[in-house]
C-alpha atoms as a PDB file:
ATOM      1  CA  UNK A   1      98.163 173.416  47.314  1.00  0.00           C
ATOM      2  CA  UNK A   2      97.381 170.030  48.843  1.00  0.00           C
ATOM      3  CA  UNK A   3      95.178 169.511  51.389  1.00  0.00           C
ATOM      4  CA  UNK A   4      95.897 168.461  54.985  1.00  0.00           C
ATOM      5  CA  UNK A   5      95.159 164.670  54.217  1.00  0.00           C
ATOM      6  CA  UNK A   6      97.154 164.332  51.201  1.00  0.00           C
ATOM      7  CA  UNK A   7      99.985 166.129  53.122  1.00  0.00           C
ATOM      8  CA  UNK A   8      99.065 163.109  55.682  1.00  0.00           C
ATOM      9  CA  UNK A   9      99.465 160.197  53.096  1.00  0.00           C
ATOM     10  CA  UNK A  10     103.276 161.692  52.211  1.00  0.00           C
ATOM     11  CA  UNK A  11     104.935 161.825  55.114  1.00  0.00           C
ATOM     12  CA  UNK A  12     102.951 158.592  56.466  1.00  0.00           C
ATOM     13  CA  UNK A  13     105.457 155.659  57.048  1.00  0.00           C
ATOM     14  CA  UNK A  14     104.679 152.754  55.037  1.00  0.00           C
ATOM     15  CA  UNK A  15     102.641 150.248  56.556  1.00  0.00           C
ATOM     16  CA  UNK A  16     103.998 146.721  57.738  1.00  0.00           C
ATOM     17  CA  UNK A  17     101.500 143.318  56.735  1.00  0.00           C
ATOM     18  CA  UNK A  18     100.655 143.034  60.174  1.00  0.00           C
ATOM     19  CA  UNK A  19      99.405 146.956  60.385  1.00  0.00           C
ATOM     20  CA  UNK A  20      97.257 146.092  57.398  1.00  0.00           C
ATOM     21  CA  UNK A  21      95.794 142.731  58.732  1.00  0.00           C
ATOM     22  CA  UNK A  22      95.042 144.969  62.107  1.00  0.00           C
ATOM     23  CA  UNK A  23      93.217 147.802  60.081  1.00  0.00           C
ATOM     24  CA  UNK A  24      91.320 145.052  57.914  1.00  0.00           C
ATOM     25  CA  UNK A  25      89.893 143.486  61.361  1.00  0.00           C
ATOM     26  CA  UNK A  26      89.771 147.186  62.598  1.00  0.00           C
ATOM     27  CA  UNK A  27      87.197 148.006  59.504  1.00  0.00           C
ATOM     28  CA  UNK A  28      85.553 144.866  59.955  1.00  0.00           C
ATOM     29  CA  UNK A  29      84.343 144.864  63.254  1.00  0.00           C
ATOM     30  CA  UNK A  30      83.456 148.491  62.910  1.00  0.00           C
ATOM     31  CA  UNK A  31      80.708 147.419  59.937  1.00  0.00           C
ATOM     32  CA  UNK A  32      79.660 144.505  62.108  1.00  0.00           C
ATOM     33  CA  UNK A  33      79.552 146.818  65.513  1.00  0.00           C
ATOM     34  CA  UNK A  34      77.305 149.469  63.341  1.00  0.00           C
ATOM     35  CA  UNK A  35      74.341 147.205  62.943  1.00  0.00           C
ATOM     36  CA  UNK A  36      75.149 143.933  60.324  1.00  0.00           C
ATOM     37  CA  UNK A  37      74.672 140.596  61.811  1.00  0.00           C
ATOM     38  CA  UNK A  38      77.072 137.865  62.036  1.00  0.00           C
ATOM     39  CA  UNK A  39      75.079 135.847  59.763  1.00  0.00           C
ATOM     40  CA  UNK A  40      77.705 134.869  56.909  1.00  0.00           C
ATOM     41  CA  UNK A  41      80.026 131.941  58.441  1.00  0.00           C
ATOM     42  CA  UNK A  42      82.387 133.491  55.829  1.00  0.00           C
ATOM     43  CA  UNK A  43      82.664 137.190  57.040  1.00  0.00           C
ATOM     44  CA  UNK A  44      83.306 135.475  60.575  1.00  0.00           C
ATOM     45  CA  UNK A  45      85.891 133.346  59.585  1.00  0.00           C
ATOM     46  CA  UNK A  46      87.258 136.340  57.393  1.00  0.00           C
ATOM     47  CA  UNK A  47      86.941 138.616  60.781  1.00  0.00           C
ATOM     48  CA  UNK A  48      88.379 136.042  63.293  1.00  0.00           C
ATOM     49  CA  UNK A  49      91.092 135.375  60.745  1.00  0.00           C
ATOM     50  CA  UNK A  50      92.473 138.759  60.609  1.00  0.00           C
ATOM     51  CA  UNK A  51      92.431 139.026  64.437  1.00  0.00           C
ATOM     52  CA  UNK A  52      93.886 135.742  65.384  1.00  0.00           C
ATOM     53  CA  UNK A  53      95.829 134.693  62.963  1.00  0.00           C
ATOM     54  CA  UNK A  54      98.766 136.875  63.639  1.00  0.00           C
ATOM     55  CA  UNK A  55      99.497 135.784  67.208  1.00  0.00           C
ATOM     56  CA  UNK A  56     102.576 133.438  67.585  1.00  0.00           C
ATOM     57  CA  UNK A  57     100.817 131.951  70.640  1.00  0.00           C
ATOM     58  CA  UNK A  58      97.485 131.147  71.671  1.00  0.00           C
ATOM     59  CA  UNK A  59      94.781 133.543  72.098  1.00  0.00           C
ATOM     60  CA  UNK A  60      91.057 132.497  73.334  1.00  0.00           C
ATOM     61  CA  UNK A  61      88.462 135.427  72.013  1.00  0.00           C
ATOM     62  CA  UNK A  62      84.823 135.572  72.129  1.00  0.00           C
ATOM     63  CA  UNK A  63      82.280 137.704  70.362  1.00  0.00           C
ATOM     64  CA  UNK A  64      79.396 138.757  72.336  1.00  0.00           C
ATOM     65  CA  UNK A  65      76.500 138.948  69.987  1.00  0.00           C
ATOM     66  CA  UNK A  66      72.699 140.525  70.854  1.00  0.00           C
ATOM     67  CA  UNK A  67      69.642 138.090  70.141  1.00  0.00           C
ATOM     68  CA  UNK A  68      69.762 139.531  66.478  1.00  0.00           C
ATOM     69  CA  UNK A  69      73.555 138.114  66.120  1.00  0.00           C
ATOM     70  CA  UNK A  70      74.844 141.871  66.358  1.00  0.00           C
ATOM     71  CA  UNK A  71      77.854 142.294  67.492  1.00  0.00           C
ATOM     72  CA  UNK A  72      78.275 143.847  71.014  1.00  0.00           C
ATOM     73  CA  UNK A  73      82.005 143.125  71.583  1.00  0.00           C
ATOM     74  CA  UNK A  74      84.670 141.129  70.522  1.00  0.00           C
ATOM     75  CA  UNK A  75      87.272 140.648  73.261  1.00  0.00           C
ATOM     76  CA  UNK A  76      90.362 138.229  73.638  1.00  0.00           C
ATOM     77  CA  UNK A  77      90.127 137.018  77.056  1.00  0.00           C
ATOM     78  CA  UNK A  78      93.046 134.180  77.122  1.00  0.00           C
ATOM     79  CA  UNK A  79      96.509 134.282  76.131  1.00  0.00           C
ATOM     80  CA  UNK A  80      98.435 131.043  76.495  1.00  0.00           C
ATOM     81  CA  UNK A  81     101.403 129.601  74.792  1.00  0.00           C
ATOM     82  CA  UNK A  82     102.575 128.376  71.579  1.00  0.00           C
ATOM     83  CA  UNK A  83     100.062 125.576  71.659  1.00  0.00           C
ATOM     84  CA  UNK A  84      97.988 125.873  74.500  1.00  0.00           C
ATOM     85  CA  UNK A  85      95.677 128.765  76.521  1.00  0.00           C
ATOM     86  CA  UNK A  86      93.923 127.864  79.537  1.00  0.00           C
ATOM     87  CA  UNK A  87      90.078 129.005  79.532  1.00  0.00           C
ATOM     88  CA  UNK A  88      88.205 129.529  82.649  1.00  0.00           C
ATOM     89  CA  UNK A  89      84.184 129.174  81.966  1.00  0.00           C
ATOM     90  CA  UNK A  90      83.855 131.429  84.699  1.00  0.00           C
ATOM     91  CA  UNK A  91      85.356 134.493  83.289  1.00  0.00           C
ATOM     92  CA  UNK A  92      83.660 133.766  79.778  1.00  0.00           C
ATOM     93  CA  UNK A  93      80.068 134.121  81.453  1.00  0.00           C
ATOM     94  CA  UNK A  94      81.029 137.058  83.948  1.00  0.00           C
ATOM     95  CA  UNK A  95      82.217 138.963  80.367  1.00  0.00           C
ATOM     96  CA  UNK A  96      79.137 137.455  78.610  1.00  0.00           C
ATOM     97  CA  UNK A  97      76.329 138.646  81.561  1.00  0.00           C
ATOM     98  CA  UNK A  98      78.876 142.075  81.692  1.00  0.00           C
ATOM     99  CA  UNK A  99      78.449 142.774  77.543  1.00  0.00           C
ATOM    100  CA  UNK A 100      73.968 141.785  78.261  1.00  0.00           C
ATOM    101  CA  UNK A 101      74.840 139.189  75.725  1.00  0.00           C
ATOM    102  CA  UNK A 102      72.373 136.525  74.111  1.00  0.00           C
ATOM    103  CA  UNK A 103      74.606 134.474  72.130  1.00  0.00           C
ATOM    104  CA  UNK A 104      78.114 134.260  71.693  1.00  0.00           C
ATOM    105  CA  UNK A 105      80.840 132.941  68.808  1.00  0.00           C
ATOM    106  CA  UNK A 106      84.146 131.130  70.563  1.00  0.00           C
ATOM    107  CA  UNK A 107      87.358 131.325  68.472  1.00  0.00           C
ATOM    108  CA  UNK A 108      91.563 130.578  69.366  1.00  0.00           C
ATOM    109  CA  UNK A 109      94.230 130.256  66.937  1.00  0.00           C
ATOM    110  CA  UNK A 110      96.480 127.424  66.819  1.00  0.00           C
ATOM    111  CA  UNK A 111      99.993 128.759  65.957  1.00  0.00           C
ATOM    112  CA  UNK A 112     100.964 125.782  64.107  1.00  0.00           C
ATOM    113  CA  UNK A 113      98.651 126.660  61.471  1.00  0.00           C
ATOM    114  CA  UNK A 114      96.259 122.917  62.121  1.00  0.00           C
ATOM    115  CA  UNK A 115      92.856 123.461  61.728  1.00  0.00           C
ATOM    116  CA  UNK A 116      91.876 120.000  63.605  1.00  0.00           C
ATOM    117  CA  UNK A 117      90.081 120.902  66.850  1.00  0.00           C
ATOM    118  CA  UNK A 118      92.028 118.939  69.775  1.00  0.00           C
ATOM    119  CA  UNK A 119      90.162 116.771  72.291  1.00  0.00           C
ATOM    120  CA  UNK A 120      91.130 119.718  74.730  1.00  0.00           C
ATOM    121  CA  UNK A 121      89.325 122.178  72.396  1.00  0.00           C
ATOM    122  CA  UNK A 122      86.423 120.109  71.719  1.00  0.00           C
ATOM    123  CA  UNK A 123      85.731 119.454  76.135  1.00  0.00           C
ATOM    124  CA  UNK A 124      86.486 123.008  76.853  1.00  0.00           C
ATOM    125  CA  UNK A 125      83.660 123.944  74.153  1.00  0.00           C
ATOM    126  CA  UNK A 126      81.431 121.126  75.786  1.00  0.00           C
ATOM    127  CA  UNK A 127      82.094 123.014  79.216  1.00  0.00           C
ATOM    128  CA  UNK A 128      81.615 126.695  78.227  1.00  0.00           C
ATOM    129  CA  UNK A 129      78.137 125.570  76.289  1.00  0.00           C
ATOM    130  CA  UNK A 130      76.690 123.991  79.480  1.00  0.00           C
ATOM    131  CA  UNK A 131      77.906 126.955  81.460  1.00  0.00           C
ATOM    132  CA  UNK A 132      76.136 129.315  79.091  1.00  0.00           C
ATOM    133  CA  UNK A 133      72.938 127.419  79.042  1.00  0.00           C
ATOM    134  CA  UNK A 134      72.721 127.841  82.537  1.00  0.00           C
ATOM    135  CA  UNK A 135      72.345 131.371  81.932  1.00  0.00           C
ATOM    136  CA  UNK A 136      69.942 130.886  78.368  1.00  0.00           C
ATOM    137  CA  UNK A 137      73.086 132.173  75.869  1.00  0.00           C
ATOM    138  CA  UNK A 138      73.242 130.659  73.020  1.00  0.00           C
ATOM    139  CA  UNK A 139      76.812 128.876  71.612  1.00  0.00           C
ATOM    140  CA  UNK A 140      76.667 129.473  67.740  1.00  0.00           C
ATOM    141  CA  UNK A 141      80.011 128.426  66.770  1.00  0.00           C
ATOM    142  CA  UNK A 142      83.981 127.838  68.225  1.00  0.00           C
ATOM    143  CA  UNK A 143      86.131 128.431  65.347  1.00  0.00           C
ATOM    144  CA  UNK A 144      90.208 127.566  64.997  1.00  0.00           C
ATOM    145  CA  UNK A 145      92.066 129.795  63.517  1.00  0.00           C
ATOM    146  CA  UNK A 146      95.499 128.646  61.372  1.00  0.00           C
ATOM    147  CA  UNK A 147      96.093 128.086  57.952  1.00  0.00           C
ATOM    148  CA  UNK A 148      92.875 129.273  57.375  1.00  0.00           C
ATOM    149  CA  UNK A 149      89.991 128.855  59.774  1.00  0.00           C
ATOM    150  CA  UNK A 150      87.217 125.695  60.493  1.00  0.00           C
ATOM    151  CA  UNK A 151      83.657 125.900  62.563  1.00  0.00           C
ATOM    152  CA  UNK A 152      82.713 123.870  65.308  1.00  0.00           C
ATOM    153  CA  UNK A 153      79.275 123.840  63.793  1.00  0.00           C
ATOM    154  CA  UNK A 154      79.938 122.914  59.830  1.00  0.00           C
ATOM    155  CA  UNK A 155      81.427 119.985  61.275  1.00  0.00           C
ATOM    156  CA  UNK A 156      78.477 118.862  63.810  1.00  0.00           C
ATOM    157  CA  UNK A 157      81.446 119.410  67.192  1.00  0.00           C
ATOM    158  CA  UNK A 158      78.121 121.692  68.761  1.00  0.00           C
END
């Protein structure tokens, strides 16, 4: 006789791509929540991928990180249009001092699937940083999110 979870699995529906993507992210940020740092610029870009790059508009998310690079929270805080989301420096320190965080990772998708950062991308990421250093948090990376992802900091925009 089966047991309950098999009996589960059978009369499951079958997942859609965009159910797996969410579970991926889902199991990622549960083994970065339980303790492993944000350390690999891969597993970030990896993690931000499968939580952005769905979205047929913009979305502005940050990850709230302790001063070992753990992972406190990730939360998407913007939600904009098809190629635009405005970002208010304000709220991103009122979630950052809310979370106790020390250092923080800034990533938004860009539906059309560039990976250039935008002159508007690149001066909100100026403005955030100097809000954040008003309050000693540290701005490890801004990463786009399209056909694949890019970092602010592999490319010296910090």
């Amino acid at each position: 006789m089966p047991n309950d979870l098999s009996i589960k699995y059978i009369t499951e529906e079958p997942m859609t791509a965009e159910q797996v993507l969410e579970k991926a992210a889902e199991i990622l940020q549960s083994k970065y929540m339980s303790g492993e740092a944000f350390t690999s610029s891969q597993a970030t870009l990896d993690f931000l991928q499968f939580k952005l790059g769905r979205y047929e508009k913009e979305v502005f998310a940050i990850l709230v990180l302790n001063s070992q690079h753990k992972l406190i929270e990730y939360k998407e805080l913007f939600f904009g249009t098809i190629n635009a989301a405005s970002v208010y420096p304000r709220e991103v320190v009122k979630e950052v001092l809310h979370q106790n965080g020390a250092a923080v990772i800034f990533a938004h998708n860009h539906p059309s699937g560039e990976l250039e950062p935008s002159q508007a991308d690149i001066a909100i990421t100026k403005r955030l940083k100097d809000a954040l250093a008003l309050i000693d948090v540290q701005v490890l990376d801004h990463i786009v999110v399209g056909n694949g992802a890019t970092s602010f900091a592999e490319r010296g925009l910090l």
